[in-house]
N, C-alpha and C. Protein backbone atom coordinates (compact mmCIF):
# COMPACT_ATOMS: atom_id res chain seq x y z
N UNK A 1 0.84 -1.18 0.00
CA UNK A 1 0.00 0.00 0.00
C UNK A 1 0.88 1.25 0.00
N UNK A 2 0.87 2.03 -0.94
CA UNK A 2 1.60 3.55 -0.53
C UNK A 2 0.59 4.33 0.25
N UNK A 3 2.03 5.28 0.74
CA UNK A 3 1.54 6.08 1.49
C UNK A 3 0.97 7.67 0.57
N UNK A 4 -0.42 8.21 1.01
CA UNK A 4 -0.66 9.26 0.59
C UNK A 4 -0.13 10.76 1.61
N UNK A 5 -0.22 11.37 0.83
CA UNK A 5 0.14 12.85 0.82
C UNK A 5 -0.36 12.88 2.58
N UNK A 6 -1.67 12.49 2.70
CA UNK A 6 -2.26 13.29 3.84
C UNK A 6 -1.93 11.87 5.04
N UNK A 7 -1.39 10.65 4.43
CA UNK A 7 -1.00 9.98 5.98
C UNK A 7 0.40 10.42 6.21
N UNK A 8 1.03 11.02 5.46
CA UNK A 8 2.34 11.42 5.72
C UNK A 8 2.31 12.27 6.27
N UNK A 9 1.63 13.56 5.95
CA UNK A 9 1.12 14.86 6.89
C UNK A 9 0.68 14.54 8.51
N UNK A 10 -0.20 12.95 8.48
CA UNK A 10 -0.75 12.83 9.35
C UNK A 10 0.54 12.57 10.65
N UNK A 11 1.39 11.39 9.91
CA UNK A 11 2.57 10.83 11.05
C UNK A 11 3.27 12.27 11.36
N UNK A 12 3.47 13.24 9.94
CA UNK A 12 4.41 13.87 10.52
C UNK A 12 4.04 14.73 11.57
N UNK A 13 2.77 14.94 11.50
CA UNK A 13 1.85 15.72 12.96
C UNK A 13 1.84 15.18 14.43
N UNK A 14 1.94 13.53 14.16
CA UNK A 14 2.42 12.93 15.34
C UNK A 14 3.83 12.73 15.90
N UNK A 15 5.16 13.12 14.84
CA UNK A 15 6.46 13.12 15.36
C UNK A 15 6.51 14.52 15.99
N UNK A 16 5.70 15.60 15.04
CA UNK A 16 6.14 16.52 16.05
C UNK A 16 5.74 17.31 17.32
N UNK A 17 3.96 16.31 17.37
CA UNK A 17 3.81 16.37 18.77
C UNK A 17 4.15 15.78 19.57
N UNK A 18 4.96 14.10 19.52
CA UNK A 18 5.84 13.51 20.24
C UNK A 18 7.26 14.64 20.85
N UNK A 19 7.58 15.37 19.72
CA UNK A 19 9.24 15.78 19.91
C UNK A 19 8.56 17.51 20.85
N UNK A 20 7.35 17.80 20.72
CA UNK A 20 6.85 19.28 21.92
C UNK A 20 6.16 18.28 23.43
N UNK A 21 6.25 17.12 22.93
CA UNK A 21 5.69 16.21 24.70
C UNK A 21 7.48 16.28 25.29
N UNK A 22 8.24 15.59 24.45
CA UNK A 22 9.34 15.45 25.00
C UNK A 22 9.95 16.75 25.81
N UNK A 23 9.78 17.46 25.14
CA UNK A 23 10.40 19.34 25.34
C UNK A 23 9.99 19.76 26.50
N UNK A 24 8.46 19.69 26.71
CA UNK A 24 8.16 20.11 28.20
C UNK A 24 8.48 19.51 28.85
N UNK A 25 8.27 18.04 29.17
CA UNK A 25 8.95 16.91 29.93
C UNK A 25 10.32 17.53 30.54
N UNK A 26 11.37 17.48 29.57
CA UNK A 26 12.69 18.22 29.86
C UNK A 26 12.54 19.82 30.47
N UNK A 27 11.57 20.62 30.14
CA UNK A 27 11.09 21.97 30.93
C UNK A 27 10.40 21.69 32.01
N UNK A 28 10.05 20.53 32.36
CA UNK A 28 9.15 20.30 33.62
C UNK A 28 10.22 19.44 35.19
N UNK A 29 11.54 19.00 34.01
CA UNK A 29 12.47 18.10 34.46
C UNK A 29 12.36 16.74 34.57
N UNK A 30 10.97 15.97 34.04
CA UNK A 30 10.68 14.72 34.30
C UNK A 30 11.55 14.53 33.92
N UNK A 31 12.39 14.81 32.33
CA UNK A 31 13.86 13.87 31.76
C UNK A 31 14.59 15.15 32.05
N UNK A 32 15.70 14.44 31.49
CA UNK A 32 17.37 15.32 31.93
C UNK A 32 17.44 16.14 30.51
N UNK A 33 18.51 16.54 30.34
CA UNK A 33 18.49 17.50 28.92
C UNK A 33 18.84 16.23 28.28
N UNK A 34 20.10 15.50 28.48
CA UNK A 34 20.49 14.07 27.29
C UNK A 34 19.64 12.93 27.21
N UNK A 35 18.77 12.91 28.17
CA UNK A 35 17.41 12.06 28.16
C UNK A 35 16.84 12.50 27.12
N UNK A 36 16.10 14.01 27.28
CA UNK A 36 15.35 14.17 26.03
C UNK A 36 15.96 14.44 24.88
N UNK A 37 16.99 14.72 24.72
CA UNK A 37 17.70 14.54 23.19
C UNK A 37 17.75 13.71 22.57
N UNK A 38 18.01 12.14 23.71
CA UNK A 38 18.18 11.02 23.07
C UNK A 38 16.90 10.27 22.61
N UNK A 39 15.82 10.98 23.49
CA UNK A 39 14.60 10.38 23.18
C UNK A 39 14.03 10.80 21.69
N UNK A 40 14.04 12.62 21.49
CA UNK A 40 13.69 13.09 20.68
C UNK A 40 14.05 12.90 19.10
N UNK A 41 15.52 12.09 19.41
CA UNK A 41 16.39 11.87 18.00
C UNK A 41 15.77 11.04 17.16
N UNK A 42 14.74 9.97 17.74
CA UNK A 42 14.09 8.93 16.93
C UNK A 42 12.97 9.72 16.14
N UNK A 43 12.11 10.76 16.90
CA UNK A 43 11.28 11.50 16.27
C UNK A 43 11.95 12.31 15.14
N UNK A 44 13.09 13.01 15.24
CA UNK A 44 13.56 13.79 14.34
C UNK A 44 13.94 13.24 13.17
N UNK A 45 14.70 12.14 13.53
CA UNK A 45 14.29 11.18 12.19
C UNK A 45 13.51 10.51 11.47
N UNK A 46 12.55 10.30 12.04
CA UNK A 46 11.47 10.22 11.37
C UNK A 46 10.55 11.34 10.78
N UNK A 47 11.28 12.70 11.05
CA UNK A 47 10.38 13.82 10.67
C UNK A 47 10.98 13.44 9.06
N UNK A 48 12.45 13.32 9.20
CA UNK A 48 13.28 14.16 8.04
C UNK A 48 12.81 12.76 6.99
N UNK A 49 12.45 11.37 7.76
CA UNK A 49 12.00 10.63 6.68
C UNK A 49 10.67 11.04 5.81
N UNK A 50 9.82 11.24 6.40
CA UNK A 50 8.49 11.89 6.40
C UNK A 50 8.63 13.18 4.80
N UNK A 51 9.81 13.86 5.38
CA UNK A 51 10.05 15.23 4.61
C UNK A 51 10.48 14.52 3.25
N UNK A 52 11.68 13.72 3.50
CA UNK A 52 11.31 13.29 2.20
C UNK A 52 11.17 12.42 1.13
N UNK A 53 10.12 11.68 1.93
CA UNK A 53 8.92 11.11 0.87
C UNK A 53 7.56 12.33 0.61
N UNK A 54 7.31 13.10 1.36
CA UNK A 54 6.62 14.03 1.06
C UNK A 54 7.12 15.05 -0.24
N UNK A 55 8.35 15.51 0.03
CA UNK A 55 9.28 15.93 -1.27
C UNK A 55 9.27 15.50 -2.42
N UNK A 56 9.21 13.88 -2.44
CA UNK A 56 8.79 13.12 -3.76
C UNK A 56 7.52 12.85 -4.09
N UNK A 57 6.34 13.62 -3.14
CA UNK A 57 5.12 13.86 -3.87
C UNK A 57 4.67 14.90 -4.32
N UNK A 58 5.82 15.84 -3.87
CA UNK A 58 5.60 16.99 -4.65
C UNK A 58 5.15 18.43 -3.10
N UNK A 59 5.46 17.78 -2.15
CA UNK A 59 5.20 18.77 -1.38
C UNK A 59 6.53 18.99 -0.47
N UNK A 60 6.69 20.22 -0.44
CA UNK A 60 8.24 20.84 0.47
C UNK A 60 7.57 21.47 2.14
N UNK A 61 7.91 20.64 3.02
CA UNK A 61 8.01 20.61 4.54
C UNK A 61 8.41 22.04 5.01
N UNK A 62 9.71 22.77 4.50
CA UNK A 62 10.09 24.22 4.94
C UNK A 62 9.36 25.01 4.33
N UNK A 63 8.24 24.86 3.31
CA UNK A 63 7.68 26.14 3.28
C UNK A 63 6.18 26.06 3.47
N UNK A 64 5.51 24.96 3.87
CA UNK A 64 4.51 24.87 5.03
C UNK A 64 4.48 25.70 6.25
N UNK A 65 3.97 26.67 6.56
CA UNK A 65 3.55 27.67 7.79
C UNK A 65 3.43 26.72 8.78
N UNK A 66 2.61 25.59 8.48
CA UNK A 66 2.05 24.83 10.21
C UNK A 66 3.16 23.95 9.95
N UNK A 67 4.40 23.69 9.59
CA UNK A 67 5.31 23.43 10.59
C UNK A 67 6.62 23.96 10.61
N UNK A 68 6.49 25.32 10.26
CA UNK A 68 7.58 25.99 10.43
C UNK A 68 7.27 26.77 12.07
């Protein structure tokens, strides 16, 4: 099954509310600063996967407003 335009939009909406849960966490102190870096790194890669297969459908991630 490929993936469409809008489930890719969809995950990438969930990495990067995973990687703003992690952030407060670390602002709240539940994790340490290298806790949440290390946690967050799996999300970030999966953003930049996200970006681009989205790129090869024809849509560019940096010039989207809702996630810049």
């Amino acid at each position: 099954m490929e993936e469409t335009v809008e489930d890719l939009e969809e995950e990438l909406q969930k990495a990067l509310a995973q990687i703003d849960t992690i952030a407060a966490k670390v602002q709240r102190k539940e994790l340490d600063t290298f806790e949440g870096f290390m946690e967050s790194e799996k999300y970030k890669n999966r953003v930049v996967e996200i970006g681009y297969k989205l790129k090869e459908l024809g849509v560019d991630i940096t010039t989207i407003s809702d996630y810049n």
